[in-house]
N, C-alpha and C. Protein backbone atom coordinates (compact mmCIF):
# COMPACT_ATOMS: atom_id res chain seq x y z
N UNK A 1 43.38 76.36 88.73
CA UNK A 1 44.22 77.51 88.46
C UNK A 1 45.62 77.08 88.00
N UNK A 2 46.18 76.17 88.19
CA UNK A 2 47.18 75.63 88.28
C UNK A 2 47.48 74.85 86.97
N UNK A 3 46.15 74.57 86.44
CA UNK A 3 46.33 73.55 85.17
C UNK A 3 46.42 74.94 84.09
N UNK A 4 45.73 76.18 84.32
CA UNK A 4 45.37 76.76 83.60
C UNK A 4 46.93 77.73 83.12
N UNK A 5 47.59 78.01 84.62
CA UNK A 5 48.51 78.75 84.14
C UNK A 5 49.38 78.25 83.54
N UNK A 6 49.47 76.43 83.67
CA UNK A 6 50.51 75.97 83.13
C UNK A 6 49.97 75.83 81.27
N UNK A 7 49.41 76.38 81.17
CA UNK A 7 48.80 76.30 79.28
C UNK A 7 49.76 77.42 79.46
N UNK A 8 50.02 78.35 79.55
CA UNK A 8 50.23 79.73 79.62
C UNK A 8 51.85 80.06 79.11
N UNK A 9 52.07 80.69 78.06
CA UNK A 9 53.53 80.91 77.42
C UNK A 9 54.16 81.90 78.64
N UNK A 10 53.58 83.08 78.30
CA UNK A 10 53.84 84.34 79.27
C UNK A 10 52.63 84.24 80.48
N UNK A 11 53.19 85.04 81.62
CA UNK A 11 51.73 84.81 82.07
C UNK A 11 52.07 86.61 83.20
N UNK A 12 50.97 87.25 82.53
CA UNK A 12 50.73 88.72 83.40
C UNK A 12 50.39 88.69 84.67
N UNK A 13 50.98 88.93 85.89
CA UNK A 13 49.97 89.34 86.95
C UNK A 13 50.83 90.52 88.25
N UNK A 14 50.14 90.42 88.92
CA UNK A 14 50.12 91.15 89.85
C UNK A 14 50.88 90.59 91.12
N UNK A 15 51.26 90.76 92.20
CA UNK A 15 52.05 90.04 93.19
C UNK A 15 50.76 89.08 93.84
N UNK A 16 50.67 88.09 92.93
CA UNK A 16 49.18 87.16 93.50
C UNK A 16 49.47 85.73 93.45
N UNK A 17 49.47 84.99 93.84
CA UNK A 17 49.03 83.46 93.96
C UNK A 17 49.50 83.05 92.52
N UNK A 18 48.96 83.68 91.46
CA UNK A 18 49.71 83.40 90.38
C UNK A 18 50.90 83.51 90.32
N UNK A 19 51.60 84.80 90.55
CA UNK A 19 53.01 84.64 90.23
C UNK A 19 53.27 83.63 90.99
N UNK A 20 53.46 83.42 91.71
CA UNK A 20 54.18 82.23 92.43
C UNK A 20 53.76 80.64 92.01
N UNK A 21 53.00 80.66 91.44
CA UNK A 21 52.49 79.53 90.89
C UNK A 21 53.17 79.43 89.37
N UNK A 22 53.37 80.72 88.68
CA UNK A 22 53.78 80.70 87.38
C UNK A 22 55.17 80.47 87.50
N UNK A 23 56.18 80.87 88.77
CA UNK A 23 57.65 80.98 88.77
C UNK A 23 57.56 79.44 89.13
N UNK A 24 57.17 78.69 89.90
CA UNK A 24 56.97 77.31 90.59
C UNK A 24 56.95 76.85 89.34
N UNK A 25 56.32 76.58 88.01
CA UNK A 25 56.28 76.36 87.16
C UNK A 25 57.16 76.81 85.83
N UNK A 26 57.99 77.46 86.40
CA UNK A 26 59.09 77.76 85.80
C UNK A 26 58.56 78.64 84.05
N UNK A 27 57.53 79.16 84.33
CA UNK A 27 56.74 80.09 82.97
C UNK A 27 57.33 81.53 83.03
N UNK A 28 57.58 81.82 82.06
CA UNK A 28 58.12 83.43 82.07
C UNK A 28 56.79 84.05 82.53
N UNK A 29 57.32 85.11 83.80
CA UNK A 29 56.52 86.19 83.77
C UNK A 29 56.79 87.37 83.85
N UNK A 30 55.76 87.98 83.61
CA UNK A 30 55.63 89.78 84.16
C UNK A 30 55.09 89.75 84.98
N UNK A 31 55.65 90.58 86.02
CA UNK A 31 54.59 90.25 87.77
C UNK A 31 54.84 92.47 87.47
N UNK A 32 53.59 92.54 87.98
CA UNK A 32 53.63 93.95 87.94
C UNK A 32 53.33 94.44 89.41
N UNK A 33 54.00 95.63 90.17
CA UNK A 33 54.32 95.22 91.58
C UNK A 33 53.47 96.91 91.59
N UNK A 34 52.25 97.27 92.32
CA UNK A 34 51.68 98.80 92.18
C UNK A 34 51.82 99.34 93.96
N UNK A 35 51.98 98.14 94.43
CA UNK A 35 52.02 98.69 96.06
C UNK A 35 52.54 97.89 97.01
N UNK A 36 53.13 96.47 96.44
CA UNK A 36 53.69 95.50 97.13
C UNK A 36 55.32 95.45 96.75
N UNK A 37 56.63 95.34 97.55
CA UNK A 37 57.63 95.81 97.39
C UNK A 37 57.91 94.12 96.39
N UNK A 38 58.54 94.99 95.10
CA UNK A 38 59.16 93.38 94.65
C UNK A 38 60.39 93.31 95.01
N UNK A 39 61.30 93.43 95.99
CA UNK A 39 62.45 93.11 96.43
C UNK A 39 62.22 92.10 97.04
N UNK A 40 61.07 92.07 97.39
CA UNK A 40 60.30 90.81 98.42
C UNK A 40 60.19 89.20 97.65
N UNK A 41 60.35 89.57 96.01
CA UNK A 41 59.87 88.38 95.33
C UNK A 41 61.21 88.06 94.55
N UNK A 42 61.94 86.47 94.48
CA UNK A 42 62.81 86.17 93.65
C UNK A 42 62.37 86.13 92.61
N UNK A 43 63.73 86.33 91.41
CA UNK A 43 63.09 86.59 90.34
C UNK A 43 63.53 85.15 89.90
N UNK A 44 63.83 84.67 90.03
CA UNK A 44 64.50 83.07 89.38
C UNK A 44 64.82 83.18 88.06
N UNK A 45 65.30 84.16 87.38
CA UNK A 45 65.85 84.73 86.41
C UNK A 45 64.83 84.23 84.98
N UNK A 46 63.07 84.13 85.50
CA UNK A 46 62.36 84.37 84.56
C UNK A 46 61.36 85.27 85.08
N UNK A 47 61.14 85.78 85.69
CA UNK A 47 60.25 86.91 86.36
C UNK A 47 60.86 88.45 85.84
N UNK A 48 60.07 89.02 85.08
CA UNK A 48 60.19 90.56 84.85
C UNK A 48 59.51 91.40 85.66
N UNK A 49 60.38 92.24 86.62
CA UNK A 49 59.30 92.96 87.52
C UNK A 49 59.35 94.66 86.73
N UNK A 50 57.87 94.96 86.92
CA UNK A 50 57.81 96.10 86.59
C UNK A 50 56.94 96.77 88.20
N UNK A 51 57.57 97.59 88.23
CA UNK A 51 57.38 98.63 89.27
C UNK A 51 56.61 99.81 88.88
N UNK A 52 55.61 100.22 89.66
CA UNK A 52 54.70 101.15 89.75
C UNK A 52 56.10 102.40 90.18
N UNK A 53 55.86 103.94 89.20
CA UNK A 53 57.03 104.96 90.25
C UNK A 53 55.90 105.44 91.10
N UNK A 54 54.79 104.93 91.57
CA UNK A 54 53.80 105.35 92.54
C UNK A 54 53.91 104.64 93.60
N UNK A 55 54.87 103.69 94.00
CA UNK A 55 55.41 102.35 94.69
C UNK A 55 55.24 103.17 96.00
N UNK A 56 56.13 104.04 96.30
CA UNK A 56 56.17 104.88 97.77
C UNK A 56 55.18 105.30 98.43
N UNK A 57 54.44 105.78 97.33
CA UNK A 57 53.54 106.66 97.70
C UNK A 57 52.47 105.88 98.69
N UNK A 58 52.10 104.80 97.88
CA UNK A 58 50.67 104.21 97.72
C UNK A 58 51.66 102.49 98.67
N UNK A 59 52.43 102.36 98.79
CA UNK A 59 52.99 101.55 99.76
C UNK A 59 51.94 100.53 100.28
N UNK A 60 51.34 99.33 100.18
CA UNK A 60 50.65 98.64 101.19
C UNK A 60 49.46 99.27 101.04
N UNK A 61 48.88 99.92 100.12
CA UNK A 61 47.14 100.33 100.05
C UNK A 61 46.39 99.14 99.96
N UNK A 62 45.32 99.27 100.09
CA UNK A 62 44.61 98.29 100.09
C UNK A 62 43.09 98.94 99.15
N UNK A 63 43.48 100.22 98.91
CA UNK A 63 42.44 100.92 98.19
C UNK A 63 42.57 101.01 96.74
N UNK A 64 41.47 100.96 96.17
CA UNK A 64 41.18 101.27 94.45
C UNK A 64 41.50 102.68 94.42
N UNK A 65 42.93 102.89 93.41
CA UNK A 65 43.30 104.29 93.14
C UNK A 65 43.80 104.38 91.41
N UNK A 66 43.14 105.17 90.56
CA UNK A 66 43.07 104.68 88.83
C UNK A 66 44.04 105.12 88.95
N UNK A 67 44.53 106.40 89.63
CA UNK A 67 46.13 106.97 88.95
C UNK A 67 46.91 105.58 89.64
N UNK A 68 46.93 105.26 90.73
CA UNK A 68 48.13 103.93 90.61
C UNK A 68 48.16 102.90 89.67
N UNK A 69 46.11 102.16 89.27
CA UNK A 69 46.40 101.24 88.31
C UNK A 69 46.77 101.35 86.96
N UNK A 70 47.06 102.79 86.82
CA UNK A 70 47.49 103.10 85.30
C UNK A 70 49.31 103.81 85.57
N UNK A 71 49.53 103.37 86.66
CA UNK A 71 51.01 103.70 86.72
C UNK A 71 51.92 102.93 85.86
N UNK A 72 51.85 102.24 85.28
CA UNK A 72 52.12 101.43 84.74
C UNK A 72 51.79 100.76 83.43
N UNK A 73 51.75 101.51 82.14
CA UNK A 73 50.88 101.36 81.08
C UNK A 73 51.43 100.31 80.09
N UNK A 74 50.27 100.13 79.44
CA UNK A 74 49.78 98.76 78.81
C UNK A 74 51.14 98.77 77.84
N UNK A 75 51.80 99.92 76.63
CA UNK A 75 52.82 99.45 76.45
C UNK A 75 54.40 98.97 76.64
N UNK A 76 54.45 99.79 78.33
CA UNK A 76 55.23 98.92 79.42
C UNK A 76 55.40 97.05 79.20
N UNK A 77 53.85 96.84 79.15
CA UNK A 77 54.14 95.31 79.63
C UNK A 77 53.89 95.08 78.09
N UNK A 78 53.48 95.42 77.36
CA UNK A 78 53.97 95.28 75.78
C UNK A 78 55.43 94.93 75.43
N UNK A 79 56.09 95.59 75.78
CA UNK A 79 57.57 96.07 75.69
C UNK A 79 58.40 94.80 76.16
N UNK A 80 57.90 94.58 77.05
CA UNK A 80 58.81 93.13 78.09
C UNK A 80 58.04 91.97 77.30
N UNK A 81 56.67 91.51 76.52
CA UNK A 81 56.29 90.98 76.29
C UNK A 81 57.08 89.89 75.05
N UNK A 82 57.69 91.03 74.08
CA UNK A 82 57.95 91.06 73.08
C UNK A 82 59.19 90.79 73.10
N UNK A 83 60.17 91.02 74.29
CA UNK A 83 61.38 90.60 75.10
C UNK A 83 61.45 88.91 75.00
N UNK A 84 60.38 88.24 75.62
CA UNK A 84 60.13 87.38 76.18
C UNK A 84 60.08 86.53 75.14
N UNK A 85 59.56 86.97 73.76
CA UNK A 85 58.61 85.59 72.56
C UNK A 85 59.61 85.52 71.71
């Protein structure tokens, strides 16, 4: 996993093992945060956090909910992508 993210220009994820592996590696990311607080995560001034506005609601779920995984749409992280290159 580790060899793989480091190929990686940008690298998308979620508050997972990756981000922290991608910031450790000093790779720009987008960490996209749908129920885990990103106040919790440094940004080391290459981390773009995008926040779910479903953040409160859905707080610490642990459940599959489509309206949260689409809180956050694809040209959101388009937008920061294009920031980044």
């Amino acid at each position: 996993m580790i060899t793989l993210i480091n190929l990686c220009e940008i690298v998308i994820t979620g508050d997972t093992l990756g981000l922290h592996i991608a910031a450790a590696l000093n790779k720009k990311v987008i960490a996209l945060f749908f129920c885990t607080p990103p106040w919790e995560i440094e940004d080391y001034e290459n981390i773009i956090k995008l926040t779910s506005p479903l953040l409160e609601e859905y707080f610490y779920t642990n459940e599959y909910i489509e309206e949260l995984t689409k809180s956050i749409s694809v040209d959101e992280v388009l937008k920061e992508c294009k920031k980044l290159l």
